[in-house]
Protein backbone atom coordinates (compact mmCIF):
# COMPACT_ATOMS: atom_id res chain seq x y z
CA UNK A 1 -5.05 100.99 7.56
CA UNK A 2 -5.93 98.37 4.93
CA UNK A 3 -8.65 95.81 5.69
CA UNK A 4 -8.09 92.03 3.99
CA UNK A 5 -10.61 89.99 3.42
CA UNK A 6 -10.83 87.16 5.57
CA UNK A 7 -11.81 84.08 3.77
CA UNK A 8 -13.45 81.02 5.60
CA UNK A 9 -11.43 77.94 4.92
CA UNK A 10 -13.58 75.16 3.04
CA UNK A 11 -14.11 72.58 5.78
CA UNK A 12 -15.91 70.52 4.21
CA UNK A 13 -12.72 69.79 2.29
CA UNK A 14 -10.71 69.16 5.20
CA UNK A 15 -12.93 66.82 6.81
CA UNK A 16 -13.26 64.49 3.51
CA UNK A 17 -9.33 64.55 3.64
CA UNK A 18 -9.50 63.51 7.43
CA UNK A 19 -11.91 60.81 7.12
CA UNK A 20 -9.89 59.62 4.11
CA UNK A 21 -6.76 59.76 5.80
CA UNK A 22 -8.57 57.10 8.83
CA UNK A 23 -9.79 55.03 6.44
CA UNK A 24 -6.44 54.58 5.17
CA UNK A 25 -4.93 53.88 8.39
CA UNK A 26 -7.92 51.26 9.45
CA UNK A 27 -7.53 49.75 6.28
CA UNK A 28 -3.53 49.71 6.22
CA UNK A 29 -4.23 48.18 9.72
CA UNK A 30 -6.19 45.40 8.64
CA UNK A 31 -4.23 44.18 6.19
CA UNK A 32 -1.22 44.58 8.58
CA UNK A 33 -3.40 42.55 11.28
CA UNK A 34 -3.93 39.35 8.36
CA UNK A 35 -0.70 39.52 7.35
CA UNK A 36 0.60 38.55 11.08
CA UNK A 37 -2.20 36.53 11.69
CA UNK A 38 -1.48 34.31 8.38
CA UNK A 39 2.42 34.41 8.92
CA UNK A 40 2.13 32.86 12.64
CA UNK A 41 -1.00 30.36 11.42
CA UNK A 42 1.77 29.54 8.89
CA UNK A 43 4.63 28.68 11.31
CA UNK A 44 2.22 27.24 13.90
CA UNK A 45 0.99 24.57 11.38
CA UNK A 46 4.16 23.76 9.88
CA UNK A 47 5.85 22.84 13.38
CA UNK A 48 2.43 20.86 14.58
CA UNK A 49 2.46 18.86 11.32
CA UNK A 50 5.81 18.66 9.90
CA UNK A 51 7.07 18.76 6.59
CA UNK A 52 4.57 17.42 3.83
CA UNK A 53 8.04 16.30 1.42
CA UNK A 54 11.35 16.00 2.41
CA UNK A 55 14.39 14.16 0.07
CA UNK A 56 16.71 11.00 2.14
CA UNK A 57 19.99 12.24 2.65
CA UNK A 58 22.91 9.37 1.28
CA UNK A 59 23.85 9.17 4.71
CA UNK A 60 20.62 7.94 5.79
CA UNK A 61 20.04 5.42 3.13
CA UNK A 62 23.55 3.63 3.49
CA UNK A 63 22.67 2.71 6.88
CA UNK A 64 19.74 0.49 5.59
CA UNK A 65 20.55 -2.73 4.64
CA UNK A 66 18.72 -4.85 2.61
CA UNK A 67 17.86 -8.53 3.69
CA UNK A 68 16.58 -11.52 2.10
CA UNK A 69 14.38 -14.06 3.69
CA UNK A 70 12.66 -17.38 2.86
CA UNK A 71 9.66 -18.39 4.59
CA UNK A 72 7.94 -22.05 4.30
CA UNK A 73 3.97 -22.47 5.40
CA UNK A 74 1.01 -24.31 4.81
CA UNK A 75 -2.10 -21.96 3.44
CA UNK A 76 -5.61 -23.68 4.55
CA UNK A 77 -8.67 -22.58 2.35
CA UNK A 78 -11.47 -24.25 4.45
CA UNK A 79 -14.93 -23.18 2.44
CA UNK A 80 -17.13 -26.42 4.23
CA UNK A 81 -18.40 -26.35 7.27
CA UNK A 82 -20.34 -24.43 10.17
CA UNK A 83 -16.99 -22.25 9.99
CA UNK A 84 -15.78 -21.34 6.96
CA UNK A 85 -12.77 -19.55 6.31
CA UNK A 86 -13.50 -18.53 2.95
CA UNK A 87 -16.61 -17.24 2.00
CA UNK A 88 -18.45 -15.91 -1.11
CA UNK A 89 -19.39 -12.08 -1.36
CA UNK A 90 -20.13 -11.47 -4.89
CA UNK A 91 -20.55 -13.24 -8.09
CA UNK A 92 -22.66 -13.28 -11.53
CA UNK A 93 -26.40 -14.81 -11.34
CA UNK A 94 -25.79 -16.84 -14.57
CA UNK A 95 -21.25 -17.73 -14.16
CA UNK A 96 -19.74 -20.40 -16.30
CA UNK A 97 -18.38 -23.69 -15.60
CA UNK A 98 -15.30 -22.07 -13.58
CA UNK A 99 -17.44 -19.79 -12.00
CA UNK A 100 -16.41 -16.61 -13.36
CA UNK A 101 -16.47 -13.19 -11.64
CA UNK A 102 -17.12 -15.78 -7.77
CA UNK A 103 -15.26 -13.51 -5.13
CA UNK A 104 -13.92 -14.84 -2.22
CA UNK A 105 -13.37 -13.04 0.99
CA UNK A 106 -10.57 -15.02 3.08
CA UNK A 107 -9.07 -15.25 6.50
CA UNK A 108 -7.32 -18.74 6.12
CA UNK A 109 -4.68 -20.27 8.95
CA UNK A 110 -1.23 -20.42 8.05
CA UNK A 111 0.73 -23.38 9.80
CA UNK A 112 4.03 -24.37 10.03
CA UNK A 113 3.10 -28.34 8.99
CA UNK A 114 1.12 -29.59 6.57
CA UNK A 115 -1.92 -30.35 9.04
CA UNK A 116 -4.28 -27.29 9.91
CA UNK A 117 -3.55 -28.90 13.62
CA UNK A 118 -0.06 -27.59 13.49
CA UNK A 119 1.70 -24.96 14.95
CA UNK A 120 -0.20 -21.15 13.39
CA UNK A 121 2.25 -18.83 12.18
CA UNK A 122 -0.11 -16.21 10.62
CA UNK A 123 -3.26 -15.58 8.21
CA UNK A 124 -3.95 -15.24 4.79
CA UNK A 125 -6.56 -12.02 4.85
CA UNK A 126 -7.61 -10.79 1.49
CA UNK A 127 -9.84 -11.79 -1.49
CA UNK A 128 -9.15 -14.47 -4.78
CA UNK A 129 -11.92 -14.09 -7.70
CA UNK A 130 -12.37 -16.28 -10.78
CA UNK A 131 -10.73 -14.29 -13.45
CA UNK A 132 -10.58 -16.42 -16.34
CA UNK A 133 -13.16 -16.95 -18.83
CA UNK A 134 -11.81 -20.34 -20.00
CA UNK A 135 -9.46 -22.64 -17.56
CA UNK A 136 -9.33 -21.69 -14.11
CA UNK A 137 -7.39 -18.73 -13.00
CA UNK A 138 -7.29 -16.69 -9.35
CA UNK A 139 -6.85 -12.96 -9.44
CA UNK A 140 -5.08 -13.11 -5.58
CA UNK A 141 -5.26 -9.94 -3.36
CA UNK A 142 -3.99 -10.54 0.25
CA UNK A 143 -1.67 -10.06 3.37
CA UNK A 144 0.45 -12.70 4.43
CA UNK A 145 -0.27 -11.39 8.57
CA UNK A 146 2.21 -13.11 10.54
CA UNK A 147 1.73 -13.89 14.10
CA UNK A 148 4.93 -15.70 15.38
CA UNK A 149 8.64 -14.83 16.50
CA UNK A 150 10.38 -12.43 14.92
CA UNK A 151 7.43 -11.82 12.31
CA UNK A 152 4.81 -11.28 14.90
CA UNK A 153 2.68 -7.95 13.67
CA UNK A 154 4.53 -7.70 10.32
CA UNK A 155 2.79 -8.46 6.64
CA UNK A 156 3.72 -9.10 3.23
CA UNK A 157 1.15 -8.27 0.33
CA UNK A 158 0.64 -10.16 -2.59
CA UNK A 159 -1.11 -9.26 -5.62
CA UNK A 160 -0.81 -11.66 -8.78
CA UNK A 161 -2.49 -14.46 -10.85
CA UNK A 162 -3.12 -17.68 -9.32
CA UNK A 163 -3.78 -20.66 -12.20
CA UNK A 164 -5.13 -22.85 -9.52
CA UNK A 165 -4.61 -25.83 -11.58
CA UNK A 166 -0.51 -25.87 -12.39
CA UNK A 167 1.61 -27.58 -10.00
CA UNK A 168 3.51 -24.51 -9.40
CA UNK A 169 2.45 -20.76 -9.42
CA UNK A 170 4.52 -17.56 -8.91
CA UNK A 171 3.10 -14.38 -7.50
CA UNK A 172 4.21 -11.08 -6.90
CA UNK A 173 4.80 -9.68 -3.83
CA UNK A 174 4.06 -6.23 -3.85
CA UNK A 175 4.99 -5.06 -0.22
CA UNK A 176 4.51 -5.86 3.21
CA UNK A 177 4.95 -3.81 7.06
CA UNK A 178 6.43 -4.08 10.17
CA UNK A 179 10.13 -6.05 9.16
CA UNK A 180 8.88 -6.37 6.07
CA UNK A 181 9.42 -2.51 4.84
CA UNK A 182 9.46 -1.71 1.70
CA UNK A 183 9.12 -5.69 0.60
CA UNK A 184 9.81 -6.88 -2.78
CA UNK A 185 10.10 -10.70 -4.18
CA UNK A 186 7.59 -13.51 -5.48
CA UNK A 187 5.37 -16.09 -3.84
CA UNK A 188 5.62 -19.77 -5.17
CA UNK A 189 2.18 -21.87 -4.40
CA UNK A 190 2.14 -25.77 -4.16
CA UNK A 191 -1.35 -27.51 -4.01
CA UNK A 192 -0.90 -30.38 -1.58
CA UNK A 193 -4.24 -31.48 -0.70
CA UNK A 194 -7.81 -30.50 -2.27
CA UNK A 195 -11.36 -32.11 -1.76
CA UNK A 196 -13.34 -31.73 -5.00
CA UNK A 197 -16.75 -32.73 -3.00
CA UNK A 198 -15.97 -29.30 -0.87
CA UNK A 199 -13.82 -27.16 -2.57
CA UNK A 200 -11.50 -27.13 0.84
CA UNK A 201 -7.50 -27.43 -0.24
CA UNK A 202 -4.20 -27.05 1.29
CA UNK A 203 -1.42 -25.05 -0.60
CA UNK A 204 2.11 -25.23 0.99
CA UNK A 205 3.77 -21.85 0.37
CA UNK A 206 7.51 -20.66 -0.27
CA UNK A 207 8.40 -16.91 -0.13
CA UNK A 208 11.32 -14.89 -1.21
CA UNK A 209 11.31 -11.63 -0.22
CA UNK A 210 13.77 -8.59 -0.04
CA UNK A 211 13.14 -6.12 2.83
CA UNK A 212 14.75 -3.81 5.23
């Protein structure tokens, strides 16, 4: 009869290959557990908040159809008074003769006459500074809100150079809400009336303006 040596198996070694074997799986786990976690986070935003950029397909666009309108008001600027609807926010300690760098914050009536009496159609709500050194030039910053008919909730924006002091100035208009969507056009400004004692004028207003 022969007699083998029996050797004891190293288990030490097979325990190290165990435990290394569940880490695996834990960690193969965990990354299989972010993976689903991020790809439903991912398809649960998207659907709650939509597409960040999409492109306007032809067929959409060539339904839009662009319209052109002309509107006619009177702009009040009223800066005497226990009611004011111009007022002065900011301006330089030490301004010229034009008063240069004076800001104006504005919420003047717009009426369909001539007479801040008649019929209001909207307000002017913005800002006009002094922004000429020498002669006397308005950098204009405001929404045309209109409060009447068809207009009633919609805007226009304009954003140009008023010089205060030719008979007729052109400004941009820059865009506007409401059924004025994507607006485009120009302003033209009339002086009709101003006090020099107060500062308080009347400008009657024409606006052409492409929209949607």
């Amino acid at each position: 009869m022969v007699l083998t040596s029996y050797k004891r198996p190293n288990l030490t070694l097979i325990d190290n290959l165990i435990q290394g074997q569940s880490k695996m799986a834990t960690n193969f786990s965990i990354c299989l557990l972010f993976t689903l976690n991020y790809i439903i986070f991912s398809t649960f935003y998207e659907s709650a908040n939509g597409i960040f950029c999409e492109e306007i397909t032809e067929g959409i666009e060539i339904k839009r159809v662009e319209k052109r309108s002309h509107l006619h008001f009177f702009f009040h600027d009223v800066i005497s008074g226990k009611k004011p609807s111009a007022v002065k926010i900011a301006g330089p300690a030490n301004s010229s003769a034009y008063g240069f760098g004076t800001t104006m914050m504005m919420d003047d009536a717009l009426t369909e006459g001539s007479e801040i009496s008649s019929k209001l159609v909207g307000r002017a709500q913005g800002i006009y500074a002094m922004a000429a050194q020498e002669g006397v030039a308005f950098l204009m910053v405001m929404n045309l809100a209109f409060t009447e008919g068809t207009y009633n909730g919609s805007s226009i924006s304009v954003l140009g150079r008023n010089p205060v002091l030719n008979d007729v100035r052109e400004m941009p208009i820059v865009g506007g809400s409401g059924v004025f969507r994507f607006a485009r056009g120009y302003a033209l400004a009339h002086t009709v009336w101003f006090d020099y004692n107060t500062g308080d004028a009347t400008v009657e207003y024409n606006v052409y303006v492409s929209h949607y």
